[in-house]
N, C-alpha and C. Protein backbone atom coordinates (compact mmCIF):
# COMPACT_ATOMS: atom_id res chain seq x y z
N UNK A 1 -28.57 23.17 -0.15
CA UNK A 1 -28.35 23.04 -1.59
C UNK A 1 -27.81 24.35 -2.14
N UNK A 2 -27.06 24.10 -3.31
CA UNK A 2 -26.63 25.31 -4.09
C UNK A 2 -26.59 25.04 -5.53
N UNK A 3 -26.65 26.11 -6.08
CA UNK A 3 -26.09 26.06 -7.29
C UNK A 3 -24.92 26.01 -8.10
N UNK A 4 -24.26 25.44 -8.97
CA UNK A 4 -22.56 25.56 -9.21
C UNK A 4 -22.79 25.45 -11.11
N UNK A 5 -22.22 26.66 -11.54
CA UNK A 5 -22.52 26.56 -12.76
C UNK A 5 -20.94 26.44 -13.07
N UNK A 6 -20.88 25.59 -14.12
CA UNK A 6 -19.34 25.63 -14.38
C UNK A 6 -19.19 26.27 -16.34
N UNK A 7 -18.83 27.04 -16.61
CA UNK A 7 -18.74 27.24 -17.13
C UNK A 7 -17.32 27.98 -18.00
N UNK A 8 -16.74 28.43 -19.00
CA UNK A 8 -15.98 29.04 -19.66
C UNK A 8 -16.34 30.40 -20.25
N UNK A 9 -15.44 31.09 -19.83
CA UNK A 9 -15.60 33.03 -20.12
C UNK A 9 -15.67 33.09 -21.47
N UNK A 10 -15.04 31.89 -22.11
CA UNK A 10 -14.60 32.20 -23.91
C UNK A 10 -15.52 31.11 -24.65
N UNK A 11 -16.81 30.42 -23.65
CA UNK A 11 -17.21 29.47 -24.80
C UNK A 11 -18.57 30.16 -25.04
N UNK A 12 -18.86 29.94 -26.00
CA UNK A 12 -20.00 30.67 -26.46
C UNK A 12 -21.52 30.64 -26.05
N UNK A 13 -21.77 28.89 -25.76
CA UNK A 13 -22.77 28.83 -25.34
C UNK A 13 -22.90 29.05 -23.64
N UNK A 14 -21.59 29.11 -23.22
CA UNK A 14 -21.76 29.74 -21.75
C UNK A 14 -22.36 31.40 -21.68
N UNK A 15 -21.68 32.25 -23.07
CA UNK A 15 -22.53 33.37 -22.85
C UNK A 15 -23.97 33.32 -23.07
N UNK A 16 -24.31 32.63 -24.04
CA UNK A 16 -25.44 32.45 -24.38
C UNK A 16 -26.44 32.10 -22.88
N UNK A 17 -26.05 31.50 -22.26
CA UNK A 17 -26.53 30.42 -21.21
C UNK A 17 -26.77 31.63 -19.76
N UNK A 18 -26.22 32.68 -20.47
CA UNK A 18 -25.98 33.78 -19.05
C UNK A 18 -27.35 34.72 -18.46
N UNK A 19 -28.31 35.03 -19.36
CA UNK A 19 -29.32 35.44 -19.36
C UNK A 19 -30.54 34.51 -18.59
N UNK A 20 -30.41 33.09 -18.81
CA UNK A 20 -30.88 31.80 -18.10
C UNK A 20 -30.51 31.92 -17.20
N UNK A 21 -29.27 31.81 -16.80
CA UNK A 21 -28.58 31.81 -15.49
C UNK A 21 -28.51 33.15 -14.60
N UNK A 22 -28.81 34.44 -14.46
CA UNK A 22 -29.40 35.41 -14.39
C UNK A 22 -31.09 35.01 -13.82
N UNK A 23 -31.65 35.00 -14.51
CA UNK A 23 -33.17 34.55 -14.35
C UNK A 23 -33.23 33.62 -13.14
N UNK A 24 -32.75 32.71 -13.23
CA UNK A 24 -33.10 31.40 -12.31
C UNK A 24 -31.90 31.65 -10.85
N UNK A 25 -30.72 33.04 -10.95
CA UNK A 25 -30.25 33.50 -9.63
C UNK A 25 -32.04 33.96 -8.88
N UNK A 26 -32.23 34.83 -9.80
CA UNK A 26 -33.49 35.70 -9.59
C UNK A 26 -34.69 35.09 -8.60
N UNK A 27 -34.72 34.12 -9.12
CA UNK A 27 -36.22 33.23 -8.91
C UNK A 27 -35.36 32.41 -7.79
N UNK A 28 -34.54 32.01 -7.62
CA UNK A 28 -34.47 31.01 -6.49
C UNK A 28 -33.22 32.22 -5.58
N UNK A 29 -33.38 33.63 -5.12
CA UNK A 29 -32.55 34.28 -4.62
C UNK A 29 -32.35 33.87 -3.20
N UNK A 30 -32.97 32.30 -2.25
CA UNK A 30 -32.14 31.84 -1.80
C UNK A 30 -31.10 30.85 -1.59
N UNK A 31 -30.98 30.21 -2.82
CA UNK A 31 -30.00 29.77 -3.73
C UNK A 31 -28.91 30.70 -3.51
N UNK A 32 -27.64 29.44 -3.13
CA UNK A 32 -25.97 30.37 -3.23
C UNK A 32 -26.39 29.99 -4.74
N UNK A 33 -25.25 30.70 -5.21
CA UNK A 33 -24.53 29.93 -6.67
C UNK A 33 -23.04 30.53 -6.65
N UNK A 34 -22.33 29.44 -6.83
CA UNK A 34 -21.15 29.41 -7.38
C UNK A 34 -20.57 29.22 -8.79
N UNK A 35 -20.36 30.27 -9.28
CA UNK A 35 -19.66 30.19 -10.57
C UNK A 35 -18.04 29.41 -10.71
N UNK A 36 -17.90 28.76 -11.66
CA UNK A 36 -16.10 27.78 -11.53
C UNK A 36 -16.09 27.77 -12.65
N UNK A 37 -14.73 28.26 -13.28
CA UNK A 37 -14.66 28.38 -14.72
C UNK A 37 -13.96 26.87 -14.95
N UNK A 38 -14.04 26.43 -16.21
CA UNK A 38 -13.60 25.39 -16.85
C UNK A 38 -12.31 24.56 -17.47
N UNK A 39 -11.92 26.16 -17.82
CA UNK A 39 -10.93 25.76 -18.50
C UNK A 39 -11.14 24.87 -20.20
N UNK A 40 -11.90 25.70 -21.21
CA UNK A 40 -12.17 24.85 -22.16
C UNK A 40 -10.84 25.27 -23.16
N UNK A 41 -9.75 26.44 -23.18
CA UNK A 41 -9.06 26.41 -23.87
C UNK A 41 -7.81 26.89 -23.52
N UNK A 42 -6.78 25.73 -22.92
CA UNK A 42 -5.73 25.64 -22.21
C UNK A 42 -4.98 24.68 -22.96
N UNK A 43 -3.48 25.14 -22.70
CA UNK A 43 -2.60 23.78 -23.49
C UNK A 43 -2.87 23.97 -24.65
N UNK A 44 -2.50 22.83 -24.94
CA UNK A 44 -2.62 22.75 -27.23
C UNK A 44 -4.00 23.71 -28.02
N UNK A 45 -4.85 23.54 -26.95
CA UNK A 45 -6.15 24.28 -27.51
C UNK A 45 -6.27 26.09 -27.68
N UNK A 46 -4.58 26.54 -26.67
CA UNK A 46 -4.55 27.94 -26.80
C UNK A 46 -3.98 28.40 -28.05
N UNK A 47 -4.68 28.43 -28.99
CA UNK A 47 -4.47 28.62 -30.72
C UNK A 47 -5.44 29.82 -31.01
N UNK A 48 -4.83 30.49 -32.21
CA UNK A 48 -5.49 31.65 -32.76
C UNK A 48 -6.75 31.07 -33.11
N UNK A 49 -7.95 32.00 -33.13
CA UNK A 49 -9.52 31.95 -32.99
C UNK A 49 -9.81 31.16 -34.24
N UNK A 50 -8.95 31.50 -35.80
CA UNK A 50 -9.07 30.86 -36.64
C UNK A 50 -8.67 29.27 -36.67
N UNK A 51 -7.97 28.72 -35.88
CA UNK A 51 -8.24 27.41 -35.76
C UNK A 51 -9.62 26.63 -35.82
N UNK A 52 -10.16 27.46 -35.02
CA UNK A 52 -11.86 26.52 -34.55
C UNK A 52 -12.98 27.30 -36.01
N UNK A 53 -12.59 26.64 -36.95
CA UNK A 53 -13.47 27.00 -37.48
C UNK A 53 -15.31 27.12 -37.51
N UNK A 54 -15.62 26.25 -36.48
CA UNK A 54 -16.96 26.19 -36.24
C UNK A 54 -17.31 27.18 -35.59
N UNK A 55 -16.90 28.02 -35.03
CA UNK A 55 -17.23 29.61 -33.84
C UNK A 55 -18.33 29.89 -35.09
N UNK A 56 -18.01 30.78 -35.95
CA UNK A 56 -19.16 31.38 -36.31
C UNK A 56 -20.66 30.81 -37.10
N UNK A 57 -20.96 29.68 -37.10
CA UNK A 57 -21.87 28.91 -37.38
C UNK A 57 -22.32 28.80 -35.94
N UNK A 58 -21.70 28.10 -34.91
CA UNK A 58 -21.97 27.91 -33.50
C UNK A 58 -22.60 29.20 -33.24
N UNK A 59 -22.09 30.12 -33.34
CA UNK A 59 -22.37 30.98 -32.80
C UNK A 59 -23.81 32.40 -33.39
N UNK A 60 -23.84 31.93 -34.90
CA UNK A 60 -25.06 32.35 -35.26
C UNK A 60 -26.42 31.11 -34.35
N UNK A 61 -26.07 29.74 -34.42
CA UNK A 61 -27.21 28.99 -33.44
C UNK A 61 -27.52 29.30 -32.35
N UNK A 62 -26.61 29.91 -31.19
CA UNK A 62 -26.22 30.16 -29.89
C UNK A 62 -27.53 31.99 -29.83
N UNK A 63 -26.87 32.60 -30.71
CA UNK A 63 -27.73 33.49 -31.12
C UNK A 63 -29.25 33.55 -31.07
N UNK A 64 -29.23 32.94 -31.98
CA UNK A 64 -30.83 32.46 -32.78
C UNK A 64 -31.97 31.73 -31.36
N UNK A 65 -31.22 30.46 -30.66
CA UNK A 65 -31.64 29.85 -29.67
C UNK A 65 -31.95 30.69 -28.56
N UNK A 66 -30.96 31.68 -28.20
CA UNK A 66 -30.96 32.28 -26.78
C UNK A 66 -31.24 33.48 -27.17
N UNK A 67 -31.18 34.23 -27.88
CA UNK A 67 -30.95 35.70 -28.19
C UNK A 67 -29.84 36.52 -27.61
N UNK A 68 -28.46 35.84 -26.97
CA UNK A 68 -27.23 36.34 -26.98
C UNK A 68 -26.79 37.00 -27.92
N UNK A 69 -26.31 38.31 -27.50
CA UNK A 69 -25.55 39.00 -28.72
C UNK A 69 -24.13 38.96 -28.99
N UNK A 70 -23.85 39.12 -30.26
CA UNK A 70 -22.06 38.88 -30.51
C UNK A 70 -22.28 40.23 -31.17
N UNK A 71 -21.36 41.36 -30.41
CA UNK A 71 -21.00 42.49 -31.02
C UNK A 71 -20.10 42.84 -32.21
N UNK A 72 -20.13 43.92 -32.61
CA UNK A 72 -19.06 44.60 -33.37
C UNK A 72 -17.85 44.52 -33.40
N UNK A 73 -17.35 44.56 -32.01
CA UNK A 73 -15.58 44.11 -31.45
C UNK A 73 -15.06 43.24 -31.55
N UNK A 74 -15.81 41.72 -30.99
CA UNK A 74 -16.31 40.77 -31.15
C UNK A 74 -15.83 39.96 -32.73
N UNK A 75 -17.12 40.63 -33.26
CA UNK A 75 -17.03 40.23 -34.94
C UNK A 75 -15.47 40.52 -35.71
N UNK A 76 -14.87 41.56 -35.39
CA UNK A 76 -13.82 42.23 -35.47
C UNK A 76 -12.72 41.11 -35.27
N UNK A 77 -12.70 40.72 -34.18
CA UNK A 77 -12.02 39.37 -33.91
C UNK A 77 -11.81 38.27 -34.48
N UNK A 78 -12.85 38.03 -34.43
CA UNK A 78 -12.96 36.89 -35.52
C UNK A 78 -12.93 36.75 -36.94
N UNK A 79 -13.04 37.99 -37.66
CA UNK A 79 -12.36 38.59 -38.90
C UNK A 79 -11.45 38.70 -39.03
N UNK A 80 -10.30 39.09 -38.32
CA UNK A 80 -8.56 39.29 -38.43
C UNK A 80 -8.34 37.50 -38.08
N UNK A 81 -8.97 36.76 -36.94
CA UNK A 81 -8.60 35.63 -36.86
C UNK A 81 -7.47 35.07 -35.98
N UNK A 82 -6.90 36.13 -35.84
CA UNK A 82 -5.37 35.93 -34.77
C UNK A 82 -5.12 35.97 -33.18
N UNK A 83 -6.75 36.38 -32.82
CA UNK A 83 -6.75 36.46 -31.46
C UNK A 83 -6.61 34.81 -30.89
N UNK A 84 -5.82 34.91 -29.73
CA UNK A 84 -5.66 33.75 -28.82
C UNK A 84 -6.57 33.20 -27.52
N UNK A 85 -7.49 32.66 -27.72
CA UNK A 85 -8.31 32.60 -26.37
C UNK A 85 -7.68 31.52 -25.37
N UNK A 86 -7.54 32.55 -24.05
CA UNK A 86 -6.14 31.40 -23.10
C UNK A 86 -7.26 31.26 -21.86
N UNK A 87 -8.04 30.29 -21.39
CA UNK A 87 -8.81 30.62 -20.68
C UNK A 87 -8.79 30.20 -18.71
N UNK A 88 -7.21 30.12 -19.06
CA UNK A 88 -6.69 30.62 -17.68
C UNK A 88 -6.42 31.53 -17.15
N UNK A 89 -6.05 32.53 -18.35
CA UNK A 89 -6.04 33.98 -18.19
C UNK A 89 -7.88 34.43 -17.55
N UNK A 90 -8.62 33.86 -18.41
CA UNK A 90 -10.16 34.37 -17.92
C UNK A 90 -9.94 33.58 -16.76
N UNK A 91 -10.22 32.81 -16.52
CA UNK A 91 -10.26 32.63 -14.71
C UNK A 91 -9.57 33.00 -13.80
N UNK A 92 -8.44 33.47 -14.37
CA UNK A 92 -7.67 34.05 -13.06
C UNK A 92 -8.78 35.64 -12.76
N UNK A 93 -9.42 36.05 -14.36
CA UNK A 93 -10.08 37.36 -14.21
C UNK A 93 -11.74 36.60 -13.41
N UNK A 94 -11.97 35.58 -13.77
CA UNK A 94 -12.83 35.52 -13.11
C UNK A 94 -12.82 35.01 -11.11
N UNK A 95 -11.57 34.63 -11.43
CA UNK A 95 -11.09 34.65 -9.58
C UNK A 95 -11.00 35.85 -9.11
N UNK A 96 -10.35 36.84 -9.81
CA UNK A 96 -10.44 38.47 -9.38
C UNK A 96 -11.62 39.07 -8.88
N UNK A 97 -12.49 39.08 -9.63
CA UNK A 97 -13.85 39.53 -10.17
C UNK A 97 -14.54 38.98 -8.26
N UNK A 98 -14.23 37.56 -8.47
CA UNK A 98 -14.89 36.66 -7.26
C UNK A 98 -14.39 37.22 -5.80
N UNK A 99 -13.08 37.74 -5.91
CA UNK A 99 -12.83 37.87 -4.59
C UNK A 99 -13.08 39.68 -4.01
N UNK A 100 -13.27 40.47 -5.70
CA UNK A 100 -13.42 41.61 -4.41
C UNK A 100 -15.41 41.83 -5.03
N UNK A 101 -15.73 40.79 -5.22
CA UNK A 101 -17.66 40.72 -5.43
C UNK A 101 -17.96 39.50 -5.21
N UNK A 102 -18.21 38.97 -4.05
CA UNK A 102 -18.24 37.58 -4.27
C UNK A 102 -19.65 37.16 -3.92
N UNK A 103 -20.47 37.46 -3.51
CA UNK A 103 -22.05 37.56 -3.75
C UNK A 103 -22.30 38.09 -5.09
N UNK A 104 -21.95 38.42 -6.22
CA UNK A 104 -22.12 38.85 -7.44
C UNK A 104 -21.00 37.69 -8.78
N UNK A 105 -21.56 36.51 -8.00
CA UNK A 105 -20.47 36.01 -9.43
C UNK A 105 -21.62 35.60 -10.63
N UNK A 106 -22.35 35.55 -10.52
CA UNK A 106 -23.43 35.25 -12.02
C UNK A 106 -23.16 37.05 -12.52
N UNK A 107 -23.27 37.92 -12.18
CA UNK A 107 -23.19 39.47 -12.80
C UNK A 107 -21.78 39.60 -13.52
N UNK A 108 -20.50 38.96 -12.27
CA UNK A 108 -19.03 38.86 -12.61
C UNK A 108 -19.15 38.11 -13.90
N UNK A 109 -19.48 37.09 -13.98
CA UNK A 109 -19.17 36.28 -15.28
C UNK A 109 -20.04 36.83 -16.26
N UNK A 110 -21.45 37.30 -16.07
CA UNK A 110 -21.57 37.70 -17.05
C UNK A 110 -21.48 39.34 -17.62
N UNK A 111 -20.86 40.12 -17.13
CA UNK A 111 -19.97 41.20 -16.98
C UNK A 111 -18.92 40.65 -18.00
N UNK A 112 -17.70 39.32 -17.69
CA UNK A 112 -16.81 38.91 -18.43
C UNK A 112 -17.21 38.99 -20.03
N UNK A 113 -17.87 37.89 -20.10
CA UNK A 113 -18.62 37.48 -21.66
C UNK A 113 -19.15 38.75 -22.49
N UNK A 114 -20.00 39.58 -21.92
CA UNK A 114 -20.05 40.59 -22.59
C UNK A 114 -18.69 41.56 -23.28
N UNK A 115 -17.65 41.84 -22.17
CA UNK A 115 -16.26 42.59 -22.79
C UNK A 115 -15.91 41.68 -23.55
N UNK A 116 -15.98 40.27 -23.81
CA UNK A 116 -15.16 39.95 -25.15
C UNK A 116 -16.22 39.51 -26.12
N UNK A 117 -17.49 38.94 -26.16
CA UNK A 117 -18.37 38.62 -26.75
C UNK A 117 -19.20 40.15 -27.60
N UNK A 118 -19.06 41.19 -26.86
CA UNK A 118 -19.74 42.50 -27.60
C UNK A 118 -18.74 43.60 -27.52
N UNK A 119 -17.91 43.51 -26.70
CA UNK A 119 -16.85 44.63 -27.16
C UNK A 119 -15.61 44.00 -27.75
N UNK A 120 -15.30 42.64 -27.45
CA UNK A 120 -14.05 42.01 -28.78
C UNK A 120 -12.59 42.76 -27.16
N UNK A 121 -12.96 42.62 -26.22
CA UNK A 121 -11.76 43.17 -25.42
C UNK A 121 -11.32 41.13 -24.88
N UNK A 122 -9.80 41.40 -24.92
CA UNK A 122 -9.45 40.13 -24.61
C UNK A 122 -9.36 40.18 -23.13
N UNK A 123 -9.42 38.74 -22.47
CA UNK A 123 -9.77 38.68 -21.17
C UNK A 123 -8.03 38.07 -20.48
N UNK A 124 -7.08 38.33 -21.72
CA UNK A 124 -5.88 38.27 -20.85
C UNK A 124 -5.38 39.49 -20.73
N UNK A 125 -6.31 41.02 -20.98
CA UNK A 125 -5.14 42.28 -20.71
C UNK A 125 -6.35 42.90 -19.62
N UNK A 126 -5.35 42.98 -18.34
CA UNK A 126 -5.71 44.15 -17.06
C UNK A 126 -6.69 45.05 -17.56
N UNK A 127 -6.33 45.57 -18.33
CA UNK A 127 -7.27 46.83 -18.82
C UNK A 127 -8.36 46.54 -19.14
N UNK A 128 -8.83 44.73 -19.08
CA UNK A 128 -10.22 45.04 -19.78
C UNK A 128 -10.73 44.34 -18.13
N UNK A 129 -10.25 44.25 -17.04
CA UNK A 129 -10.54 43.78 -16.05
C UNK A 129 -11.27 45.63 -15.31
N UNK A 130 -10.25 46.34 -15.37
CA UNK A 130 -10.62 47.45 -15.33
C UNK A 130 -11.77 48.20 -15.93
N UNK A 131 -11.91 47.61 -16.57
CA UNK A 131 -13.50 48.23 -17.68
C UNK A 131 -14.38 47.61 -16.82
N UNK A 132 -14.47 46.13 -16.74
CA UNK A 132 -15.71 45.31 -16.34
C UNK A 132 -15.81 46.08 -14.78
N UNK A 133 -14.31 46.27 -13.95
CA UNK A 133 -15.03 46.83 -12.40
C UNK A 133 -15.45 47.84 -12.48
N UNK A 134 -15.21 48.66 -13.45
CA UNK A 134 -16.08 49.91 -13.38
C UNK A 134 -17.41 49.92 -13.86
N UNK A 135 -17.54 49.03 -14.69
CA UNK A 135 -18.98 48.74 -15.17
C UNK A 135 -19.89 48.25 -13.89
N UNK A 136 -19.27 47.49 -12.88
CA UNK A 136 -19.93 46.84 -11.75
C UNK A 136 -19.73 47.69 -10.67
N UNK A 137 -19.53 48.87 -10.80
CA UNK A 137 -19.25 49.36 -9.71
C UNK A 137 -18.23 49.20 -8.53
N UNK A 138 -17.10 48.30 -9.05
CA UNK A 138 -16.32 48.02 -8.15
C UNK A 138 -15.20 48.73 -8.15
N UNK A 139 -13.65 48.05 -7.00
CA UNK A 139 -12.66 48.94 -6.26
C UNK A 139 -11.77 48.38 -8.20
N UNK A 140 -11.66 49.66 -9.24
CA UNK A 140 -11.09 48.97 -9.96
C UNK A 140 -9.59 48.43 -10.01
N UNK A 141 -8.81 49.40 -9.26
CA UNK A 141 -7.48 48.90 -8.91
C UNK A 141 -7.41 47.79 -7.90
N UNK A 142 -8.47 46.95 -7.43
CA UNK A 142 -7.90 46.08 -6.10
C UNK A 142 -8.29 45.11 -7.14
N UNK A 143 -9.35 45.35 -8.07
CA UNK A 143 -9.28 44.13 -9.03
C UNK A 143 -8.44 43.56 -10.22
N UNK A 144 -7.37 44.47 -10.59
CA UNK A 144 -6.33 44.45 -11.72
C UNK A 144 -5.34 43.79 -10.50
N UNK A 145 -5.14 44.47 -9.47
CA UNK A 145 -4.21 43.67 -8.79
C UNK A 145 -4.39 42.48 -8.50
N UNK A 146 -5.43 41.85 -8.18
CA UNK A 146 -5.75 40.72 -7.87
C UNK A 146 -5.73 39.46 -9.23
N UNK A 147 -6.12 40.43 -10.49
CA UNK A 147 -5.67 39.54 -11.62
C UNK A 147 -4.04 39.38 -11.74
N UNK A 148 -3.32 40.09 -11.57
CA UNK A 148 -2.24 40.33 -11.84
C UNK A 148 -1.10 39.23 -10.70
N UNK A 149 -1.75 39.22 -9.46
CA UNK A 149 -0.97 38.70 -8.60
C UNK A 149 -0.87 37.49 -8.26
N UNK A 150 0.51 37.13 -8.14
CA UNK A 150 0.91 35.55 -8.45
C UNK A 150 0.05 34.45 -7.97
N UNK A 151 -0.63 34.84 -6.48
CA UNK A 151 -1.56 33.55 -6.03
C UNK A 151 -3.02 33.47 -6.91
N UNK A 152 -3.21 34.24 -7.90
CA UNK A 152 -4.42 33.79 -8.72
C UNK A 152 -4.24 32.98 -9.71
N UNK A 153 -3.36 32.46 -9.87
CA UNK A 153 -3.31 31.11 -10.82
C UNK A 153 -3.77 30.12 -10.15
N UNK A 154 -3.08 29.80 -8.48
CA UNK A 154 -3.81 29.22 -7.74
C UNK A 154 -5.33 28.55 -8.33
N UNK A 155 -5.69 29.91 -8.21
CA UNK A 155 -6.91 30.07 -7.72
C UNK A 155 -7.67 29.64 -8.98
N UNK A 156 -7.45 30.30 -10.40
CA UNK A 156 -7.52 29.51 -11.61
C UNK A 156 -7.57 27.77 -11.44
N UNK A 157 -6.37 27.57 -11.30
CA UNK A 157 -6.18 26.12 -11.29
C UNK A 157 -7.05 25.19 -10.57
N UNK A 158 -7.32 25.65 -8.94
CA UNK A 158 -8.77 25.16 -8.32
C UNK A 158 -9.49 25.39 -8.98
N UNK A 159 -9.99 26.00 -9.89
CA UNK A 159 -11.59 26.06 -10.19
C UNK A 159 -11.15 25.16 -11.30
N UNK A 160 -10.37 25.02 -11.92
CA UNK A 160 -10.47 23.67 -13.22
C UNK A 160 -10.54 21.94 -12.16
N UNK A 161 -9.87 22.02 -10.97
CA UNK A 161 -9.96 20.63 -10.51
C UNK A 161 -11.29 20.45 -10.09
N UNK A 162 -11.77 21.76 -9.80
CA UNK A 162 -13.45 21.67 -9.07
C UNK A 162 -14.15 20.86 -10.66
N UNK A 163 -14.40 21.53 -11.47
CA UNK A 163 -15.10 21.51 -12.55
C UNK A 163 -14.62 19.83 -12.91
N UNK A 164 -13.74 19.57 -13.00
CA UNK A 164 -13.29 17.95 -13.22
C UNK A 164 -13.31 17.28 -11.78
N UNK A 165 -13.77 17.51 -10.84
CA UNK A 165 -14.08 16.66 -9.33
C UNK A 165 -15.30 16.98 -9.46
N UNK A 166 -16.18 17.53 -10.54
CA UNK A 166 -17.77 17.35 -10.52
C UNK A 166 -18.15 16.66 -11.58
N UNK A 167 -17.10 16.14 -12.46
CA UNK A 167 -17.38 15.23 -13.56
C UNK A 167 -18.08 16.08 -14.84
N UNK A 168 -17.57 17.45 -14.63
CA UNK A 168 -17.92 18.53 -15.38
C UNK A 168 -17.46 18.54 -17.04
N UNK A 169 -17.03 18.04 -18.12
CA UNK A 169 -16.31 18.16 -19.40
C UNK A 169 -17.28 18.67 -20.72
N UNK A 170 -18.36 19.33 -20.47
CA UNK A 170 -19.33 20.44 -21.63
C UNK A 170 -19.89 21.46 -20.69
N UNK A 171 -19.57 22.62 -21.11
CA UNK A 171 -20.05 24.22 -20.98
C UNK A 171 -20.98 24.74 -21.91
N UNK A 172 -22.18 25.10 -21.18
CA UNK A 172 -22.31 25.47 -19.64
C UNK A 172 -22.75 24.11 -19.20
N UNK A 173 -22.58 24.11 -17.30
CA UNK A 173 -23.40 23.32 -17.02
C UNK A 173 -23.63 23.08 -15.76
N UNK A 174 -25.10 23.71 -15.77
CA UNK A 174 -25.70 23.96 -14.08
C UNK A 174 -26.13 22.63 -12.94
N UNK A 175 -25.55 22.83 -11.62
CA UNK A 175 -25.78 21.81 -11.17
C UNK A 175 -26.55 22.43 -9.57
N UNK A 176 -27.22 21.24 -9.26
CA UNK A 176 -27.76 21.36 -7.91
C UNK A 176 -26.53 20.57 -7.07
N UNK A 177 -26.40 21.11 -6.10
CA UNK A 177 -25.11 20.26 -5.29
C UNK A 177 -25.74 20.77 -3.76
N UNK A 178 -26.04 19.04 -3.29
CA UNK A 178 -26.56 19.20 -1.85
C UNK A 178 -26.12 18.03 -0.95
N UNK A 179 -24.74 18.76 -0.45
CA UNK A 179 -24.11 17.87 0.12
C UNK A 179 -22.61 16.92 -0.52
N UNK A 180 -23.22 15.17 -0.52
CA UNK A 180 -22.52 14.68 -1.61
C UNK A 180 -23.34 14.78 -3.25
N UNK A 181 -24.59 14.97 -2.79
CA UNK A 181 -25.81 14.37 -4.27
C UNK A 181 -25.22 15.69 -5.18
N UNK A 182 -24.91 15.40 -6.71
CA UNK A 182 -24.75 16.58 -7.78
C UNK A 182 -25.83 15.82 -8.58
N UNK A 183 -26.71 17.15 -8.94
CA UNK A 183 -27.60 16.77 -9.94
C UNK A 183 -27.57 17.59 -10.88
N UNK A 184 -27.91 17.30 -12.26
CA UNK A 184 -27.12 18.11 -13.32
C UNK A 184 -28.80 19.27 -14.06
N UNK A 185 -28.69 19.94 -13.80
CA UNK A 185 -29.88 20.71 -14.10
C UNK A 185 -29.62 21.27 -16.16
N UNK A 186 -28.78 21.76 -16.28
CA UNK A 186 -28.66 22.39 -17.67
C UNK A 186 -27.41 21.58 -18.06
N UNK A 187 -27.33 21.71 -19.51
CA UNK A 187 -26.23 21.05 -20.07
C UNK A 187 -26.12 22.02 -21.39
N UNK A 188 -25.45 23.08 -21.88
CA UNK A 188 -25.03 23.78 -23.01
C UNK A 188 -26.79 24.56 -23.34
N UNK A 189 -27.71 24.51 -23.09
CA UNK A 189 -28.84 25.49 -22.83
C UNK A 189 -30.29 24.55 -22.07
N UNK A 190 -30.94 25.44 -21.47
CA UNK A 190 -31.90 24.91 -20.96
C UNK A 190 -32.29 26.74 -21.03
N UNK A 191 -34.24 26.91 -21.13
CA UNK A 191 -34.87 28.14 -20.13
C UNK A 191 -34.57 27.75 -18.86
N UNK A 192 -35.58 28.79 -18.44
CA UNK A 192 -35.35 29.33 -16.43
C UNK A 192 -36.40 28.14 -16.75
N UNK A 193 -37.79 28.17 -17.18
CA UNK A 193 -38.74 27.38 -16.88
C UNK A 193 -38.81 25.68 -16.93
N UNK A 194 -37.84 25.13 -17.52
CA UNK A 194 -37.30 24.42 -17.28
C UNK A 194 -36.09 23.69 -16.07
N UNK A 195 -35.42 24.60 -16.06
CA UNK A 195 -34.75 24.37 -14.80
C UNK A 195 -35.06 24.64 -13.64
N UNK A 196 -36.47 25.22 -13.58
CA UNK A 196 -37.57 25.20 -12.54
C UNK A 196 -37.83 24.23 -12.41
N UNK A 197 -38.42 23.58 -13.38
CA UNK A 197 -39.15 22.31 -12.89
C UNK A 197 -38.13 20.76 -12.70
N UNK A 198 -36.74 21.19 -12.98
CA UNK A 198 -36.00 20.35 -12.24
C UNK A 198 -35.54 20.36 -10.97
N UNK A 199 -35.54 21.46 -10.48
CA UNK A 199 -35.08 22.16 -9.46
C UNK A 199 -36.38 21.72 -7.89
N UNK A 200 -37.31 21.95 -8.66
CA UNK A 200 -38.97 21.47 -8.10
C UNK A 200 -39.05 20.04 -7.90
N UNK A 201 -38.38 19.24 -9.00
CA UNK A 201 -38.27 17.74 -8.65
C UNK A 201 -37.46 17.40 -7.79
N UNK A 202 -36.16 17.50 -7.84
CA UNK A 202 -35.20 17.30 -6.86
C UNK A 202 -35.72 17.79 -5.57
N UNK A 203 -36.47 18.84 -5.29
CA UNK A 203 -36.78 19.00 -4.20
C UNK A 203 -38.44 18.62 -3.36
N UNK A 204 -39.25 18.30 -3.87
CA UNK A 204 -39.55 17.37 -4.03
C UNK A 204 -40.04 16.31 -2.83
């Protein structure tokens, strides 16, 4: 069995959901988990931030529920209104992230969410790929290259067919996958103590 959280770098309750997901790597550390981004804002949906007017209501709940923080930079963003969230660009950073840390993708993703959720850095410029590997201690130039280079769209693009070949369409959302059986543990928030005791049933 493993874990497969599918989630989006730019949706809110996936950051929110990251501190849960953290916890429950913790507690079940022989649990793989695989992180697969989503793809929640691609195509027609890649529109300035002020389109979605619900972000900051969503996102005071997301808050309040989880105790996720939305920073200063962040807020900044969403005040001017013009930023573009393209979230193929984040998965190609989160394919980067995966291939030169790949026992570290719950830290990788949530490494991501923090640079744009508390520092307001967008997840389509190199430079903020460079921040997060140095924050993780990683090779930071093998990871800008790896965002940068043509076979990571690829690699983007698999993780959206994964996420839709698991019948995946709301972020976050944690699954047990053992074998063919997917069982759906979290859906947009759950605690660790909860997804304990699903985790305990299924196994069982």
């Amino acid at each position: 069995m493993k874990l497969v959280n599918v989630f989006d770098a730019y949706c809110g309750w996936s950051h929110g959901f990251s501190g849960t997901l953290r916890q429950v790597a913790a507690r079940h550390s022989g649990l793989p988990v695989e992180v697969v981004s989503g793809g929640l804002f691609t195509g027609p949906r890649r529109v300035p931030i002020r389109e979605f007017g619900y972000v900051q209501g969503a996102n005071a709940k997301i808050a309040e529920l989880t105790g996720a923080e939305f920073g200063a930079g962040y807020t900044r963003l969403i005040a001017d209104g013009s930023f573009v969230m393209d979230s193929e660009a984040a998965a190609r950073g989160v394919a980067a992230l995966r291939a030169a840390a790949p026992d570290h993708a719950v830290e990788s993703a949530a490494a991501l969410q923090r640079a744009f959720y508390v520092d307001g850095l967008s997840l389509s410029a190199p430079a903020t790929y460079r921040t997060v590997a140095e924050r993780m201690g990683l090779d930071a130039d093998a990871v800008v290259a790896a965002f940068e280079a043509p076979g990571v769209r690829a690699a983007a693009e698999a993780d959206f067919r994964r996420a839709a070949e698991l019948g995946v369409n709301a972020f976050p959302t944690l699954l047990a996958v053992d074998g063919a059986r997917v069982s759906v543990l979290a859906r947009g928030h759950a605690t660790p103590d909860e997804i304990d005791q699903r985790l305990a049933a299924l196994t069982a």
